[in-house]
N, C-alpha and C. Protein backbone atom coordinates (compact mmCIF):
# COMPACT_ATOMS: atom_id res chain seq x y z
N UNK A 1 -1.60 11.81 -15.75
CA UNK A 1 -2.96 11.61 -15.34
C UNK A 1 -3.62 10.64 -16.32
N UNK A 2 -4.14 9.63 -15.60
CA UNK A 2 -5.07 8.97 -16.81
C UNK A 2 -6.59 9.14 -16.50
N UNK A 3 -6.96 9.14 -17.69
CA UNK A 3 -8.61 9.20 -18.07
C UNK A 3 -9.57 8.36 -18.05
N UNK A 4 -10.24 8.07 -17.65
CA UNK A 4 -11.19 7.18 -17.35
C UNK A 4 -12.80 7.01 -17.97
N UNK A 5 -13.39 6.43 -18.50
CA UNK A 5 -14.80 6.62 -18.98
C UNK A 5 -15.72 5.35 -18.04
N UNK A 6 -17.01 5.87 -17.72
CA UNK A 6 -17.61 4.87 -17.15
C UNK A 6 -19.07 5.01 -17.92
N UNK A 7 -19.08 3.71 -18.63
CA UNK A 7 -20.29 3.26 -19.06
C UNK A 7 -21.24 1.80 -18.53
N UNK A 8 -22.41 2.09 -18.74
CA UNK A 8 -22.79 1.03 -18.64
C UNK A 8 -23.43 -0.25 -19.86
N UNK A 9 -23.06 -1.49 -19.78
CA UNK A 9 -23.65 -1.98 -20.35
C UNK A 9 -24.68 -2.57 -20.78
N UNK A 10 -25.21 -3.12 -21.95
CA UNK A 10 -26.92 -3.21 -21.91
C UNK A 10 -27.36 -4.66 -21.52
N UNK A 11 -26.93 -4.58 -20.28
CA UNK A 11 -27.59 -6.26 -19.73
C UNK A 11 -28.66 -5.89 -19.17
N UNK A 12 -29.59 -6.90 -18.52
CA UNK A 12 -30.56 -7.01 -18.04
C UNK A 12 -30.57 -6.79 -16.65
N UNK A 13 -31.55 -6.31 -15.60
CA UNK A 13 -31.30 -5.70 -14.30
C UNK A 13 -30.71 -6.68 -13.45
N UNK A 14 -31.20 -7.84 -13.55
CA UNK A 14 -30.96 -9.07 -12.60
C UNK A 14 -29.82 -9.08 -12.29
N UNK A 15 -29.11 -9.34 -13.85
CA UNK A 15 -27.65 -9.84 -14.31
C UNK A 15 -26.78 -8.38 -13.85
N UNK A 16 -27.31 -7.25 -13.72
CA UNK A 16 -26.50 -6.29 -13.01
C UNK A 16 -26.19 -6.37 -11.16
N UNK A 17 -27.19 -6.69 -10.86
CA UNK A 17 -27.82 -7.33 -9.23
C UNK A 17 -26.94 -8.43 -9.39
N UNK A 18 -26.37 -9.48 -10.16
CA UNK A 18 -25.43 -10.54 -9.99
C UNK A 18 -24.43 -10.45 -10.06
N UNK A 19 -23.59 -9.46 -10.72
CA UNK A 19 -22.33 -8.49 -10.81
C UNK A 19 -22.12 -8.07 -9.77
N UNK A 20 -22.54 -7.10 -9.34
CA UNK A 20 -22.82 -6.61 -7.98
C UNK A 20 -22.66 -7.08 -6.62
N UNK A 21 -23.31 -8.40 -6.63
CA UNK A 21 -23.05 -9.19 -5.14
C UNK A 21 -21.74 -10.31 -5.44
N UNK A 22 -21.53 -10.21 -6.56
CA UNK A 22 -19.63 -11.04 -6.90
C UNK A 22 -18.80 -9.82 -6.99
N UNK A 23 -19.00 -8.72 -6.73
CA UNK A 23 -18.30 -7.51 -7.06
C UNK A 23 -18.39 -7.57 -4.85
N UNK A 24 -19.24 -7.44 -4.53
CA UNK A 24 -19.17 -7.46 -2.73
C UNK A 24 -18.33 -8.67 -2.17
N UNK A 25 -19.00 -9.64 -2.88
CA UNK A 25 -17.79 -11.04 -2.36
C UNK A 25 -16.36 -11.19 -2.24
N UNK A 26 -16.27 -10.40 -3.61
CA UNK A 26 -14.75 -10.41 -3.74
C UNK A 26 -14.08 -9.66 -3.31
N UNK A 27 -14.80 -8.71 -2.75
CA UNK A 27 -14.47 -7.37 -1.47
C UNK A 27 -14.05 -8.29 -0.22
N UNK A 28 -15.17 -8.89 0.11
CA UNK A 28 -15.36 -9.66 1.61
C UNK A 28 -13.93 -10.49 1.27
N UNK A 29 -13.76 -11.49 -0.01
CA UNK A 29 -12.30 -12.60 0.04
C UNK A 29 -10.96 -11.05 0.40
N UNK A 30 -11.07 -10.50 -0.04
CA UNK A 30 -9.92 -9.32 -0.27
C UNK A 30 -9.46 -8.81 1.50
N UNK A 31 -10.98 -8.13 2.03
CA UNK A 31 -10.74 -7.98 3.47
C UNK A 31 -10.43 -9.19 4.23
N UNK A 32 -11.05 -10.80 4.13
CA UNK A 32 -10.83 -11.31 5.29
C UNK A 32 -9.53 -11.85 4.65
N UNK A 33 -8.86 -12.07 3.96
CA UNK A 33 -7.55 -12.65 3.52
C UNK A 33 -6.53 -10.94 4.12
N UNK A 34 -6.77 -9.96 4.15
CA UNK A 34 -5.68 -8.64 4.84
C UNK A 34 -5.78 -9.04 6.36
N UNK A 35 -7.00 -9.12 6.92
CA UNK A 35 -7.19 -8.88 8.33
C UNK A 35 -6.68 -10.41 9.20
N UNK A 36 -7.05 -11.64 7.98
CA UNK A 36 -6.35 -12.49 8.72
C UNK A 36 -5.26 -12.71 8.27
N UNK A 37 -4.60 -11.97 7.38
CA UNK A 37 -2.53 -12.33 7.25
C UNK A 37 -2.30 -10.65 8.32
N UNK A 38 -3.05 -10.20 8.96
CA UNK A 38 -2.54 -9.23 9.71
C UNK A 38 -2.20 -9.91 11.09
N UNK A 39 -3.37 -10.60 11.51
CA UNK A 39 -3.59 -11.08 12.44
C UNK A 39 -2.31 -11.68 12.86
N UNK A 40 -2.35 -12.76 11.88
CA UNK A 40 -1.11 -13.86 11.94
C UNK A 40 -0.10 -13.32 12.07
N UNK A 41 0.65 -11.85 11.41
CA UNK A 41 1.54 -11.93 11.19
C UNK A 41 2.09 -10.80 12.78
N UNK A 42 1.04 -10.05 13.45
CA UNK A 42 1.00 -9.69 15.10
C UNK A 42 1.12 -11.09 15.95
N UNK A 43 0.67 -11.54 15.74
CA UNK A 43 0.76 -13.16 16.79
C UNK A 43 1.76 -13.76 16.61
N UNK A 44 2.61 -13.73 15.14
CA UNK A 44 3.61 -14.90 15.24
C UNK A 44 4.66 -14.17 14.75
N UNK A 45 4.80 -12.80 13.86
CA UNK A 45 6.05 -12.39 13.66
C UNK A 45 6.43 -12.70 12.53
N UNK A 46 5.44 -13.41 11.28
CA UNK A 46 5.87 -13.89 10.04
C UNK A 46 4.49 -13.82 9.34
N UNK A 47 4.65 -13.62 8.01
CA UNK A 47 3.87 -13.70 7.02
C UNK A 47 2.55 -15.13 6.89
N UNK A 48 2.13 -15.51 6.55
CA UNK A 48 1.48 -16.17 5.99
C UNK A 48 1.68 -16.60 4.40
N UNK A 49 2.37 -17.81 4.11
CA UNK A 49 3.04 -18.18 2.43
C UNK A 49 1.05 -17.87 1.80
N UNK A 50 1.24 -17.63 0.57
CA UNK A 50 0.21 -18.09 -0.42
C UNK A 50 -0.55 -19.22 -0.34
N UNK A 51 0.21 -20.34 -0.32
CA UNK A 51 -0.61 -22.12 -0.18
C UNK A 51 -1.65 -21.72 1.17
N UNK A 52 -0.80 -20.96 2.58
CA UNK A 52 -1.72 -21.06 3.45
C UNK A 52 -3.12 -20.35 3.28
N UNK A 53 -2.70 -18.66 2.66
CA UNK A 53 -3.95 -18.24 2.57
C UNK A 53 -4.78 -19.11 1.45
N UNK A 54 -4.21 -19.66 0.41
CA UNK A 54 -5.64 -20.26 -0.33
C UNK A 54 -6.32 -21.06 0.25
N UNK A 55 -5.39 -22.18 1.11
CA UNK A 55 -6.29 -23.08 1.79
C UNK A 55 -6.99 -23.02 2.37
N UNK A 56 -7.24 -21.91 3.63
CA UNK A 56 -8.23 -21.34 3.97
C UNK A 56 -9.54 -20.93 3.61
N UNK A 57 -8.90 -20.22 2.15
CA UNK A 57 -10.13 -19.42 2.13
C UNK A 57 -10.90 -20.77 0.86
N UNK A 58 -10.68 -21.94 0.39
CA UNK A 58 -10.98 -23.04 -0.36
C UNK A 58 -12.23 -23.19 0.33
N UNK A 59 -13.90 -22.92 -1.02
CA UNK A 59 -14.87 -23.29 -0.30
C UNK A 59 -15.65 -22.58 0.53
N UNK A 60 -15.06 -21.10 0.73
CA UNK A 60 -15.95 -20.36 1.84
C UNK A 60 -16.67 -19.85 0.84
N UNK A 61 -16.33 -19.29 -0.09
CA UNK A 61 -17.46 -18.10 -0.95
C UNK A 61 -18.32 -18.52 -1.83
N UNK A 62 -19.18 -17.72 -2.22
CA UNK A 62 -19.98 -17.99 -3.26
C UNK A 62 -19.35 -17.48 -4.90
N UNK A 63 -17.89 -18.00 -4.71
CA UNK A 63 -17.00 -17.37 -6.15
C UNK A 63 -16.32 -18.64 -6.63
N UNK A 64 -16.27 -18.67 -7.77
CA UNK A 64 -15.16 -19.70 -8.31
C UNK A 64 -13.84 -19.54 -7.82
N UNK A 65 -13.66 -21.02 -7.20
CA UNK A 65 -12.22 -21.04 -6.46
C UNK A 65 -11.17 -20.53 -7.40
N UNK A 66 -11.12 -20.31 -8.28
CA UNK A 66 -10.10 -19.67 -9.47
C UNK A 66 -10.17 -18.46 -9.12
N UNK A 67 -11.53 -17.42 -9.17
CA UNK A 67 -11.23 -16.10 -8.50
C UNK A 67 -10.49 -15.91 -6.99
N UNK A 68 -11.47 -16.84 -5.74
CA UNK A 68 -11.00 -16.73 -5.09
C UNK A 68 -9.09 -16.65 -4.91
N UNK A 69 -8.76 -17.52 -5.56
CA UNK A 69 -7.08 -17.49 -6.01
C UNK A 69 -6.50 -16.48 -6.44
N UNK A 70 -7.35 -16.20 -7.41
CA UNK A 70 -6.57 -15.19 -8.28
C UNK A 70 -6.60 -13.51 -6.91
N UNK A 71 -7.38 -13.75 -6.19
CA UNK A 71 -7.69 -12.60 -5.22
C UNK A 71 -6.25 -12.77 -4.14
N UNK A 72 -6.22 -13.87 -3.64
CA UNK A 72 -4.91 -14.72 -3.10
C UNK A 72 -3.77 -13.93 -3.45
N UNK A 73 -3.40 -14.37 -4.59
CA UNK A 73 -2.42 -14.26 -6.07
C UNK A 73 -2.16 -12.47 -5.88
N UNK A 74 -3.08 -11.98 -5.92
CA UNK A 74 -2.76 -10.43 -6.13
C UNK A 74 -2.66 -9.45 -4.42
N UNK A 75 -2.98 -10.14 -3.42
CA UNK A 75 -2.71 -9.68 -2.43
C UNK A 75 -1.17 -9.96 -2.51
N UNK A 76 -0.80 -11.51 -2.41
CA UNK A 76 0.91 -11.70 -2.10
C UNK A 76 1.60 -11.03 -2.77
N UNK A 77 1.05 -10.55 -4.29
CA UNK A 77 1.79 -9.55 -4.99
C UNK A 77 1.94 -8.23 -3.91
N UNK A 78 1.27 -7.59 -4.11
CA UNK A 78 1.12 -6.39 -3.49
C UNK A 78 1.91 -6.60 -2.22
N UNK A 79 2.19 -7.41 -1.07
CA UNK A 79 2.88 -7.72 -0.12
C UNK A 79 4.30 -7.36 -0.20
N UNK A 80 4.66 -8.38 -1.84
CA UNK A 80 6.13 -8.12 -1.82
C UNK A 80 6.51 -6.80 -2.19
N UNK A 81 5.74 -6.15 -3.60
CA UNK A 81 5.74 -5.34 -3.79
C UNK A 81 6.15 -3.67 -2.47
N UNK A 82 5.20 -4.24 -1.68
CA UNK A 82 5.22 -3.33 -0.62
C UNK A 82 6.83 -3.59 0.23
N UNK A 83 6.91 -4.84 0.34
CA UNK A 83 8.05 -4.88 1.06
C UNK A 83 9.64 -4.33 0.21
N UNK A 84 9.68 -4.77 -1.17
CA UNK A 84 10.52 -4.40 -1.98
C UNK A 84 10.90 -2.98 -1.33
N UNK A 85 9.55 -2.37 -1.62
CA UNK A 85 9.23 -1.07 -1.79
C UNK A 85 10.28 -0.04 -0.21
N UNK A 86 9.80 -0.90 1.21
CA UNK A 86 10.60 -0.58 2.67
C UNK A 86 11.68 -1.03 2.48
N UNK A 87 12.14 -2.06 1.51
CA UNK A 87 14.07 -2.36 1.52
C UNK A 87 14.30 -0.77 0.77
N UNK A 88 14.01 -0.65 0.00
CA UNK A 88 14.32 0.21 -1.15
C UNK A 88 14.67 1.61 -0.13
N UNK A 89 13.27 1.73 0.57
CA UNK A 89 13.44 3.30 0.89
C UNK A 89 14.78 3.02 2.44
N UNK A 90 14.65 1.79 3.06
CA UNK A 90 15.50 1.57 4.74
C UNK A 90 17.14 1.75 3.85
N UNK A 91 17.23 1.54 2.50
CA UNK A 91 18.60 1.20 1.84
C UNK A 91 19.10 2.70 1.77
N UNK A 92 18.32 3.57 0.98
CA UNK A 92 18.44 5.12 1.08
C UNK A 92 18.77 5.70 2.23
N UNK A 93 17.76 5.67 3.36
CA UNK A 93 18.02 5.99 4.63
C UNK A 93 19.11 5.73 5.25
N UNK A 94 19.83 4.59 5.31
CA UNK A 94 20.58 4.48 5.42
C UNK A 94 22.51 5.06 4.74
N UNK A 95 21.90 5.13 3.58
CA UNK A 95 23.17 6.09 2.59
C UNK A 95 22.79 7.27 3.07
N UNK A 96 21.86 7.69 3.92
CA UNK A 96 21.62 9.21 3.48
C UNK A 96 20.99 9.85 3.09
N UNK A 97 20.51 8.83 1.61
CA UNK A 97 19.37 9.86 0.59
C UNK A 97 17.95 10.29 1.41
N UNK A 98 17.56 11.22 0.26
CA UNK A 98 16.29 11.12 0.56
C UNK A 98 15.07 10.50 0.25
N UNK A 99 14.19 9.98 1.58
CA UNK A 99 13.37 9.19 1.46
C UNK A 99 12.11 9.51 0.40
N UNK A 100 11.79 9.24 -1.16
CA UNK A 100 11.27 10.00 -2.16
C UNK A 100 10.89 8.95 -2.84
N UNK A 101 10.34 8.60 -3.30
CA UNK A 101 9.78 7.50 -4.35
C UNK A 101 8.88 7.82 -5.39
N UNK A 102 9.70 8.15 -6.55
CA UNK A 102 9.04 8.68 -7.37
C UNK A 102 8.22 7.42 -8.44
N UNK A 103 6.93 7.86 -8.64
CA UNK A 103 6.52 6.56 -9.54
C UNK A 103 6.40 6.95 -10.93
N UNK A 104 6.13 6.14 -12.19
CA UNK A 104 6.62 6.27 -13.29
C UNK A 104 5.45 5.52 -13.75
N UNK A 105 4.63 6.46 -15.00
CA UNK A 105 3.48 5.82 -15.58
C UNK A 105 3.46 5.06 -16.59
């Protein structure tokens, strides 16, 4: 189990109100980059590479195109990750084992 502390820091209200709506944005890049590599990938049967989703999303937000990327960057992670993850368990299933995935902190 890990522990967590939540504090706040001593900025000014505004500058919390500006955190806040780049903290929603980067929600909004996160959802419309899932819903449209979902989309794509029901319509055509294949993924969407990285180059495509950045290009897209180049210019829509009110975020530095570096975040926007880096938002990019950590979805395709999580993709492979996930897919690794269905070879791993279809490989078991297949021997037999049982389907179990234990994670490690």
């Amino acid at each position: 189990m890990f522990v967590t502390h939540s504090f706040r820091i001593p900025y000014e209200k505004y500058l919390y109100e500006e955190l806040r709506m780049m903290q929603r944005e980067a929600a909004s890049v996160w959802n419309d980059i899932v819903r449209e590599a979902t989309s794509y990938y029901v319509s055509r049967k294949k993924w969407l590479s990285k180059a495509e989703i950045q290009s897209v999303r180049k210019q829509t937000y009110q975020l530095h195109s570096q975040t926007v990327q880096a938002i990019a960057d950590k979805y395709e992670a999580n993709r492979e990750t996930i897919h690794s993850f269905e070879k791993r368990i279809k490989r078991r299933s297949i021997r037999g084992e049982e389907n179990t995935i234990i994670a490690s902190h």
